[in-house]
N, C-alpha and C. Protein backbone atom coordinates (compact mmCIF):
# COMPACT_ATOMS: atom_id res chain seq x y z
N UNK A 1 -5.44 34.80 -21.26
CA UNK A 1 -5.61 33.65 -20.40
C UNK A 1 -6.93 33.77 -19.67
N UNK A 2 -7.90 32.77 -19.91
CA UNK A 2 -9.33 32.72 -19.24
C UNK A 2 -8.97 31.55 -17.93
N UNK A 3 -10.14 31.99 -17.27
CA UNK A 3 -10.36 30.95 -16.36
C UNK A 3 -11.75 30.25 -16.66
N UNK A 4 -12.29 29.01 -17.19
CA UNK A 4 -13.07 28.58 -17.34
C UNK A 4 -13.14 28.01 -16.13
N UNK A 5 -14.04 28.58 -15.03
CA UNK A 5 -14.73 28.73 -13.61
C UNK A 5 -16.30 29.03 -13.65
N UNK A 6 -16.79 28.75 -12.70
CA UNK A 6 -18.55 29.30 -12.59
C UNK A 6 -17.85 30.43 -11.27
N UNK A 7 -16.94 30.10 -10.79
CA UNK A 7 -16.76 31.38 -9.69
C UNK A 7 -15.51 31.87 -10.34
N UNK A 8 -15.53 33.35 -11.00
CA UNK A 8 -14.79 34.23 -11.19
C UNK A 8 -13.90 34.61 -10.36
N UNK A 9 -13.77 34.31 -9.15
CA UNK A 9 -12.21 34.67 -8.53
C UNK A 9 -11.53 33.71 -7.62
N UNK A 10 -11.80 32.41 -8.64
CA UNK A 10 -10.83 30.97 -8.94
C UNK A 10 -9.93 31.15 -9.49
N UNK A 11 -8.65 30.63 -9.05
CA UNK A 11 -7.71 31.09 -9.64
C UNK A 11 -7.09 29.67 -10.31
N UNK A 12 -7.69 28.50 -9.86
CA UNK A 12 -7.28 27.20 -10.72
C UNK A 12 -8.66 26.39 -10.44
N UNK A 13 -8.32 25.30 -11.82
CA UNK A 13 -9.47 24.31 -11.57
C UNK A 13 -9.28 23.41 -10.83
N UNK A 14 -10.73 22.69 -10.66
CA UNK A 14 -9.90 21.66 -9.46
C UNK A 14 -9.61 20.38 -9.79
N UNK A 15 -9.67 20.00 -11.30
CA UNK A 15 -8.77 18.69 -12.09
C UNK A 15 -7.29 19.28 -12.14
N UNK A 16 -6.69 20.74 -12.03
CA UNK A 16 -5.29 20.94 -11.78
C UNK A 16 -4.94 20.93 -10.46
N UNK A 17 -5.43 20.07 -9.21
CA UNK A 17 -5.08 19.92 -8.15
C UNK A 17 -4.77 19.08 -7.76
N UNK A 18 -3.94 18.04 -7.78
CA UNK A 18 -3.64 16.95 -7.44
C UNK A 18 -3.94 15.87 -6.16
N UNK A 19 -4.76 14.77 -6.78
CA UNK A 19 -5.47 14.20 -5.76
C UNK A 19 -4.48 13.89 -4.62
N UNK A 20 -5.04 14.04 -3.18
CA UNK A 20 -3.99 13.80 -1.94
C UNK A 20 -3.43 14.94 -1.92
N UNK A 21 -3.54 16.48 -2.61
CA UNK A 21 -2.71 17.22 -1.62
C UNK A 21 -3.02 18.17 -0.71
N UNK A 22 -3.93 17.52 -0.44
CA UNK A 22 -5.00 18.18 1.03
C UNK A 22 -4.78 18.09 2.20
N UNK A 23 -3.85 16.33 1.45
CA UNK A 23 -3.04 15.62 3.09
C UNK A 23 -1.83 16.40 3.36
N UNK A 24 -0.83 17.13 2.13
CA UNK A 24 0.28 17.09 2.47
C UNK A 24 0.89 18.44 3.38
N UNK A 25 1.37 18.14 4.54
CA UNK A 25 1.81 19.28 5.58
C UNK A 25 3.16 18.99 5.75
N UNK A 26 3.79 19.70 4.47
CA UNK A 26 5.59 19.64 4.66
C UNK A 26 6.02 20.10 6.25
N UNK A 27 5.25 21.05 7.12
CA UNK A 27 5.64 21.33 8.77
C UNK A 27 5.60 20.82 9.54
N UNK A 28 5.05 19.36 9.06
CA UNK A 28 4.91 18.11 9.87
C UNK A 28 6.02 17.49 10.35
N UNK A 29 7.01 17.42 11.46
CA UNK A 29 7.92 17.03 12.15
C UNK A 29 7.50 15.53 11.93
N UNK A 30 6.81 15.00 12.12
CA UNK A 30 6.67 12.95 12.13
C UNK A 30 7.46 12.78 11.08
N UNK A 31 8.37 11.68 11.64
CA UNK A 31 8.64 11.12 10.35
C UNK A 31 8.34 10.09 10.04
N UNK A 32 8.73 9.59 8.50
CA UNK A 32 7.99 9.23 7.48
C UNK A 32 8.76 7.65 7.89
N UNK A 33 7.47 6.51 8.13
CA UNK A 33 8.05 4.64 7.99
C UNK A 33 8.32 4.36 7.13
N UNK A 34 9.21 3.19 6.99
CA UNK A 34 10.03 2.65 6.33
C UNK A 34 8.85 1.91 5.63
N UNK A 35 8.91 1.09 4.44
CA UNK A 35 7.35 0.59 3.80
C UNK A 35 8.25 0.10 2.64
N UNK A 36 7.14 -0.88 2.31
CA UNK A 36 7.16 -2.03 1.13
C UNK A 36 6.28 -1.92 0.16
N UNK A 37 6.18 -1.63 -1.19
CA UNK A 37 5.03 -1.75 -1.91
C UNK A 37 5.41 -3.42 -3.08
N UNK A 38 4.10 -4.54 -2.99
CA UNK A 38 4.47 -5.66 -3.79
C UNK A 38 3.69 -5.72 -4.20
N UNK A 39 3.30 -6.39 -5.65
CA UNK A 39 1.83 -6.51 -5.95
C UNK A 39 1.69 -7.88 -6.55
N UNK A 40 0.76 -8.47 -6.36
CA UNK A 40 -0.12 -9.63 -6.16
C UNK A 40 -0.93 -10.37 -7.15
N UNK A 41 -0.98 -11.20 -7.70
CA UNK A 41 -1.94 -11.97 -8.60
C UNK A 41 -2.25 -12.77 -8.58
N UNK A 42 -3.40 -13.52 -8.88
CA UNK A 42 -4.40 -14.36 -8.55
C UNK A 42 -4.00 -15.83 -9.70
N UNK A 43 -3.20 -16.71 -9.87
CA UNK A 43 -2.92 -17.37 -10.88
C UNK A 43 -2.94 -19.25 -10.74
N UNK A 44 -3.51 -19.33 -11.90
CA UNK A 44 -3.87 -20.87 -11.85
C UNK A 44 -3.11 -21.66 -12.73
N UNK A 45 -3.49 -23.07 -13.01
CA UNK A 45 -2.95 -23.79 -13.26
C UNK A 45 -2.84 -23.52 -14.68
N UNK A 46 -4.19 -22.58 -15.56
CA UNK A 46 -4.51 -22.61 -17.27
C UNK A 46 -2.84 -21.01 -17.06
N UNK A 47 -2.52 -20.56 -15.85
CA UNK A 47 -2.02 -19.81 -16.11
C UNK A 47 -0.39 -20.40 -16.30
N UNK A 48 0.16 -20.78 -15.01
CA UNK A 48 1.19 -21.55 -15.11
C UNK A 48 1.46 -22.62 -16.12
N UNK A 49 0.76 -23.20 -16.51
CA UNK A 49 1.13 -24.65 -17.10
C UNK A 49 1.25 -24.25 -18.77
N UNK A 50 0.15 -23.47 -18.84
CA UNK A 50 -0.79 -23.64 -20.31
C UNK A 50 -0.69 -22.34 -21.07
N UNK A 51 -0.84 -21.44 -20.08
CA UNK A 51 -0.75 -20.13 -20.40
C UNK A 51 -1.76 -19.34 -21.31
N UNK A 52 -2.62 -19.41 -20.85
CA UNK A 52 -3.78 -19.23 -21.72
C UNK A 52 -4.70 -17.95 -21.31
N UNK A 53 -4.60 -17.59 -20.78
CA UNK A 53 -4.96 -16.80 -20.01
C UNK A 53 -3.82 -15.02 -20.39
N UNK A 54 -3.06 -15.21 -20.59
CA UNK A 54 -2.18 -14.11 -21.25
C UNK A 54 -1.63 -13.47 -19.73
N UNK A 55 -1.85 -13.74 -18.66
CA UNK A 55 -1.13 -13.17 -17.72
C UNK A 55 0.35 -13.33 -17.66
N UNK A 56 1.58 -11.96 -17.65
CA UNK A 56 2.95 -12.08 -17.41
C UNK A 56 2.85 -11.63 -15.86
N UNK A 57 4.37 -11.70 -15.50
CA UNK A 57 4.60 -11.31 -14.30
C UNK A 57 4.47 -9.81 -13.94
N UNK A 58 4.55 -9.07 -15.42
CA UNK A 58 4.56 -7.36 -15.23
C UNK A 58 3.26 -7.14 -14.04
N UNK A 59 3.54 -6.07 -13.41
CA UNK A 59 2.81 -5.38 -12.39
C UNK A 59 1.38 -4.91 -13.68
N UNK A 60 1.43 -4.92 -14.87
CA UNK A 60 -0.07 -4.56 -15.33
C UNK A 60 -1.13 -6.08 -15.35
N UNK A 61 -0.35 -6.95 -14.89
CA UNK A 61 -1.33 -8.17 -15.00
C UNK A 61 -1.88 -8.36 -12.85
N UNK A 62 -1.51 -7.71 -12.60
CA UNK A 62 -1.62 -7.53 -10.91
C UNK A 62 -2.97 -7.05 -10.43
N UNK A 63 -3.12 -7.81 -9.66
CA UNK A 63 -5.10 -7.46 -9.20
C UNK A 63 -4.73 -6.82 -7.69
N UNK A 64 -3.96 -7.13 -6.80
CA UNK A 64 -3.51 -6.13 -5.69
C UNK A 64 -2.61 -5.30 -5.44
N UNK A 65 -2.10 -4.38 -4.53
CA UNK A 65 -1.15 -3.95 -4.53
C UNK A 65 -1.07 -4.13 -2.48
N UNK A 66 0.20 -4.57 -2.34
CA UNK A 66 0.19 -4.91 -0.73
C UNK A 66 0.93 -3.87 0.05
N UNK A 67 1.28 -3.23 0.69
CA UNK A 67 1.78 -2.25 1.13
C UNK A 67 2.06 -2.42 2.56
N UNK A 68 3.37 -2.66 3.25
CA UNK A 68 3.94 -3.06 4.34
C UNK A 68 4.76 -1.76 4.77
N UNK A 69 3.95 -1.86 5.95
CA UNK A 69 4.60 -0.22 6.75
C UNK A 69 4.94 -0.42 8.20
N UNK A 70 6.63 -0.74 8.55
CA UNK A 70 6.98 -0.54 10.07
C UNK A 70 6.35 0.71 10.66
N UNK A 71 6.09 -0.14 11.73
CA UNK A 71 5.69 0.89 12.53
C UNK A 71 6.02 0.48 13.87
N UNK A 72 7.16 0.74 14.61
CA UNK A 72 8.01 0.51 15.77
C UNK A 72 7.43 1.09 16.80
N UNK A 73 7.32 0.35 18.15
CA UNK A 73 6.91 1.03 18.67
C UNK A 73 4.79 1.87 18.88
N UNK A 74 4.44 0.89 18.39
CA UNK A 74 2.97 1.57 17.64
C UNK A 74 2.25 0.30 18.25
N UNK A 75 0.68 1.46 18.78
CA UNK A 75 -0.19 0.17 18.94
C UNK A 75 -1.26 0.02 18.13
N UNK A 76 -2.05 -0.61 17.66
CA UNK A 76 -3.25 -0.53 16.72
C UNK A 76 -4.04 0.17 16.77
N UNK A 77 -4.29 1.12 18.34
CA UNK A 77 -5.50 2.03 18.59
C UNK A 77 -4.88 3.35 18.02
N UNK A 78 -3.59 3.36 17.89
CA UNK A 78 -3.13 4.79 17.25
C UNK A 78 -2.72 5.10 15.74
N UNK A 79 -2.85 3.75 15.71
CA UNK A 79 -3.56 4.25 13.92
C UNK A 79 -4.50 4.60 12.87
N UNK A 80 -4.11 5.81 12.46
CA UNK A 80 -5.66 6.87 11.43
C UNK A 80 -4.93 6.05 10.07
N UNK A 81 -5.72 5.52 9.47
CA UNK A 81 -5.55 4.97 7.83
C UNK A 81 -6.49 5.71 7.34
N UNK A 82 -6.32 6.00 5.98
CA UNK A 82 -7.12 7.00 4.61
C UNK A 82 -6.82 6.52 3.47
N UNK A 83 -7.61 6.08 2.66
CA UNK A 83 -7.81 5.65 1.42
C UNK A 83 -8.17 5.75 0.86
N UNK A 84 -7.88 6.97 -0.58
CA UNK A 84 -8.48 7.28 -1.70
C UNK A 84 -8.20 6.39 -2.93
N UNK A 85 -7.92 6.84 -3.62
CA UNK A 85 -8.46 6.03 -5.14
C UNK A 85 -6.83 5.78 -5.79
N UNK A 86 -6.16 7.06 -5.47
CA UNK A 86 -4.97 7.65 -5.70
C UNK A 86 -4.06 7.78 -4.91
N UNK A 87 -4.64 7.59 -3.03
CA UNK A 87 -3.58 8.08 -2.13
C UNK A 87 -3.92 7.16 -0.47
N UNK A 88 -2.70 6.98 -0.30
CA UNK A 88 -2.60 6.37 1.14
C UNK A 88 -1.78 7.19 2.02
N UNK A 89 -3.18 7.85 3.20
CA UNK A 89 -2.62 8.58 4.24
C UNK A 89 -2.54 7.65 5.67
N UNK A 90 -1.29 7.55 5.94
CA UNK A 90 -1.34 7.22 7.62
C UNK A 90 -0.69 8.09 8.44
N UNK A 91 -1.14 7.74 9.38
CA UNK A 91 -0.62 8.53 10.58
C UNK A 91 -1.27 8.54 12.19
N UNK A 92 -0.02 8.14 12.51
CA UNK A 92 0.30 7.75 14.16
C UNK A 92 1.12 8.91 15.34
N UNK A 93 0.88 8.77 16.28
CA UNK A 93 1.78 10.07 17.15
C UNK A 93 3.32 10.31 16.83
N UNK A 94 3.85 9.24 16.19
CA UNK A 94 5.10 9.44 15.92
C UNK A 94 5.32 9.33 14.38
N UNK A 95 4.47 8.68 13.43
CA UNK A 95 4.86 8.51 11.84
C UNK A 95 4.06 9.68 11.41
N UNK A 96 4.45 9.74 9.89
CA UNK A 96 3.21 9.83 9.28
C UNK A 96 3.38 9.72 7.30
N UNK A 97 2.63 9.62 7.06
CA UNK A 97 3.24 8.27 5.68
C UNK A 97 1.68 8.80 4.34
N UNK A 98 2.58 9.86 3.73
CA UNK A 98 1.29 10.10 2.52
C UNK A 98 2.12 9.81 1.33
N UNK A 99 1.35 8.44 1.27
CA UNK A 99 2.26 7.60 -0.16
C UNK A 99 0.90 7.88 -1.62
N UNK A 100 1.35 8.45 -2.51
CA UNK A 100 0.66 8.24 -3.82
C UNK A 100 0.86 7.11 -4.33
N UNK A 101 -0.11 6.16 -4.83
CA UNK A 101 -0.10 4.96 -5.20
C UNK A 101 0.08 4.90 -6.99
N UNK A 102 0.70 3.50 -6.79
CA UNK A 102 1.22 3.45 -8.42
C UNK A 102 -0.11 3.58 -9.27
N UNK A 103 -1.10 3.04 -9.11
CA UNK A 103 -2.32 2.72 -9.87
C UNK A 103 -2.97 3.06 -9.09
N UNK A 104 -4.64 3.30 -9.58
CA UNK A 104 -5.72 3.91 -8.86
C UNK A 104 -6.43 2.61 -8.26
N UNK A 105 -6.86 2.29 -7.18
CA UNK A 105 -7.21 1.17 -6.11
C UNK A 105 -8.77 2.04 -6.13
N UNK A 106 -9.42 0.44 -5.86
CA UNK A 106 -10.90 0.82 -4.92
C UNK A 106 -10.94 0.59 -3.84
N UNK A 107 -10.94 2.32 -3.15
CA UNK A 107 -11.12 2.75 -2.04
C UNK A 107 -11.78 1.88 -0.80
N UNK A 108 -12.76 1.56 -1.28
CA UNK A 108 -13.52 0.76 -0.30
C UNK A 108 -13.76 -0.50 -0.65
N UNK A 109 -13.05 -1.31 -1.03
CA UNK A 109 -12.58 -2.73 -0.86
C UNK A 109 -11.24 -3.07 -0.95
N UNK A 110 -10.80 -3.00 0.62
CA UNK A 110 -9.36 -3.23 0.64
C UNK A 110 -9.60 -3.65 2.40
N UNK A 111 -8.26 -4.09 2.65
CA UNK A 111 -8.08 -4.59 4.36
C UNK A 111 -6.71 -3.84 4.98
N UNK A 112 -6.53 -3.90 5.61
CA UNK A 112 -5.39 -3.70 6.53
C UNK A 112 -5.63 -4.79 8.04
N UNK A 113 -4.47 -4.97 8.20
CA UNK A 113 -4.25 -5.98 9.27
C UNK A 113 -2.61 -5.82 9.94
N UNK A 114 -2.42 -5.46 11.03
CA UNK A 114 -1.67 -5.12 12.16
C UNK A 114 -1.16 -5.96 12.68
N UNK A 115 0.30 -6.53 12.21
CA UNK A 115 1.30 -7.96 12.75
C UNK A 115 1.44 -7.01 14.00
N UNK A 116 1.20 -7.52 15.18
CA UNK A 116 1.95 -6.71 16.56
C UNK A 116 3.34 -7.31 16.54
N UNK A 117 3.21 -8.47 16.32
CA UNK A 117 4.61 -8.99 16.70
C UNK A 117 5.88 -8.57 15.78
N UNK A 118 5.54 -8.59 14.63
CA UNK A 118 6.49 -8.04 13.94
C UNK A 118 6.33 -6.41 13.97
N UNK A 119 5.34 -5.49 14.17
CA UNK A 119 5.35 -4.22 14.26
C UNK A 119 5.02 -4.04 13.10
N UNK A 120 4.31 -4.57 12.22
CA UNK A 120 3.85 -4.07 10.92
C UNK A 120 2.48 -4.02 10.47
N UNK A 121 2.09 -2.80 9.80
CA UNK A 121 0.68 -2.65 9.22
C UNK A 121 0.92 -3.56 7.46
N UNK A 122 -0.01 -3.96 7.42
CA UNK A 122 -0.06 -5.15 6.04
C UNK A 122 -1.66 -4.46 5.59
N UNK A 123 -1.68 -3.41 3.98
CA UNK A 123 -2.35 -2.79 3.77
C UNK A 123 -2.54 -3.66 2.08
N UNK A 124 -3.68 -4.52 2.06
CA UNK A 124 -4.18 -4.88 0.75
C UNK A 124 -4.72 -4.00 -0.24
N UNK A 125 -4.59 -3.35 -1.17
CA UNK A 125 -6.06 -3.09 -1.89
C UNK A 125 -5.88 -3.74 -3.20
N UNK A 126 -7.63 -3.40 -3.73
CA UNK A 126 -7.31 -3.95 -5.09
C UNK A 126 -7.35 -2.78 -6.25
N UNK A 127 -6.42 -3.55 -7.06
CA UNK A 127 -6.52 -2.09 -8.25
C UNK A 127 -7.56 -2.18 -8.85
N UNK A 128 -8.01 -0.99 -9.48
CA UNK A 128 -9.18 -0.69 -10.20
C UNK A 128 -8.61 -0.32 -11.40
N UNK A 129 -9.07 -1.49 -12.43
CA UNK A 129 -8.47 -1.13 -13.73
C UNK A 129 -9.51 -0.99 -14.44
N UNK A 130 -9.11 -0.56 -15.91
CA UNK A 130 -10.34 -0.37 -16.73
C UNK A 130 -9.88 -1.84 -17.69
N UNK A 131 -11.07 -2.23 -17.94
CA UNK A 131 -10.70 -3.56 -18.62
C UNK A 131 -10.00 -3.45 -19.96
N UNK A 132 -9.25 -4.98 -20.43
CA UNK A 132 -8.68 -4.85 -21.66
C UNK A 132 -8.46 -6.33 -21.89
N UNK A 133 -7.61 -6.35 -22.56
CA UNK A 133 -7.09 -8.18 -23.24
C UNK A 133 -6.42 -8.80 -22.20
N UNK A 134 -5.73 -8.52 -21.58
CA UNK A 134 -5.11 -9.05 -19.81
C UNK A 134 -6.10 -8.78 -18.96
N UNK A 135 -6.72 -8.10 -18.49
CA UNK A 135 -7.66 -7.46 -17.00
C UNK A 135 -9.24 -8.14 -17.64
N UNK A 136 -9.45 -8.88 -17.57
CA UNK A 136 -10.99 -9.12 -18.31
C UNK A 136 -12.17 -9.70 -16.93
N UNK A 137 -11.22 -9.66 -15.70
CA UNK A 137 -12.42 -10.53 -15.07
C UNK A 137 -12.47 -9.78 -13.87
């Protein structure tokens, strides 16, 4: 058994490390919000009517993924959000919420927006797909 490393006393590579587990601290007492994952598509009339366009309802024809996280009790200044490609870290004085995402999202085009009234974080992103016969635009 080799280690194909440039530093000889590596003991794994770092494609066998799994993205997001840098975040994860099982000694972490917070517990974990209650959350929604739905995902989203952009659809018109050539889609509904005509169907031309080849979009189904399956989650692989989906351009967002929305992600709804109670958070009781919480004000907007005490929330840390993190967004990788692969992973959504939050965490507040009382939660804390490291969700691996179904599909890989771009990181830096996405929103979050904070219902006070209902107590909920509303976390958009968009997936990053590699194109094909459905995903073309």
């Amino acid at each position: 058994f080799q280690v194909k490393s440039e530093n000889k006393k590596t003991i794994w590579n770092t494609e066998e490390v799994p993205e997001g587990s840098e975040f994860d601290d099982s000694w972490d007492p917070r517990e974990k919000p209650e959350y929604e994952i739905s995902f989203k598509q952009h659809v018109g009339t050539e889609d509904v009517f005509f169907g031309m366009t080849g979009k189904d309802p399956s989650t692989a024809c989906c351009e967002d993924i929305v992600i709804k996280i109670k958070l009781p009790e919480t004000k907007y200044s005490d929330i840390t959000l993190d967004i990788q490609d692969k992973v959504l870290d939050l965490r507040t004085p009382k939660k804390k919420l490291l969700l691996h995402l179904p599909y890989p999202v771009n990181s830096k085009e996405g929103r979050a927006r904070f219902l006070s009234e209902e107590e909920i974080l509303e976390v958009t992103l968009r997936v990053s797909r590699k194109f094909d016969l459905i995903n073309f635009s």
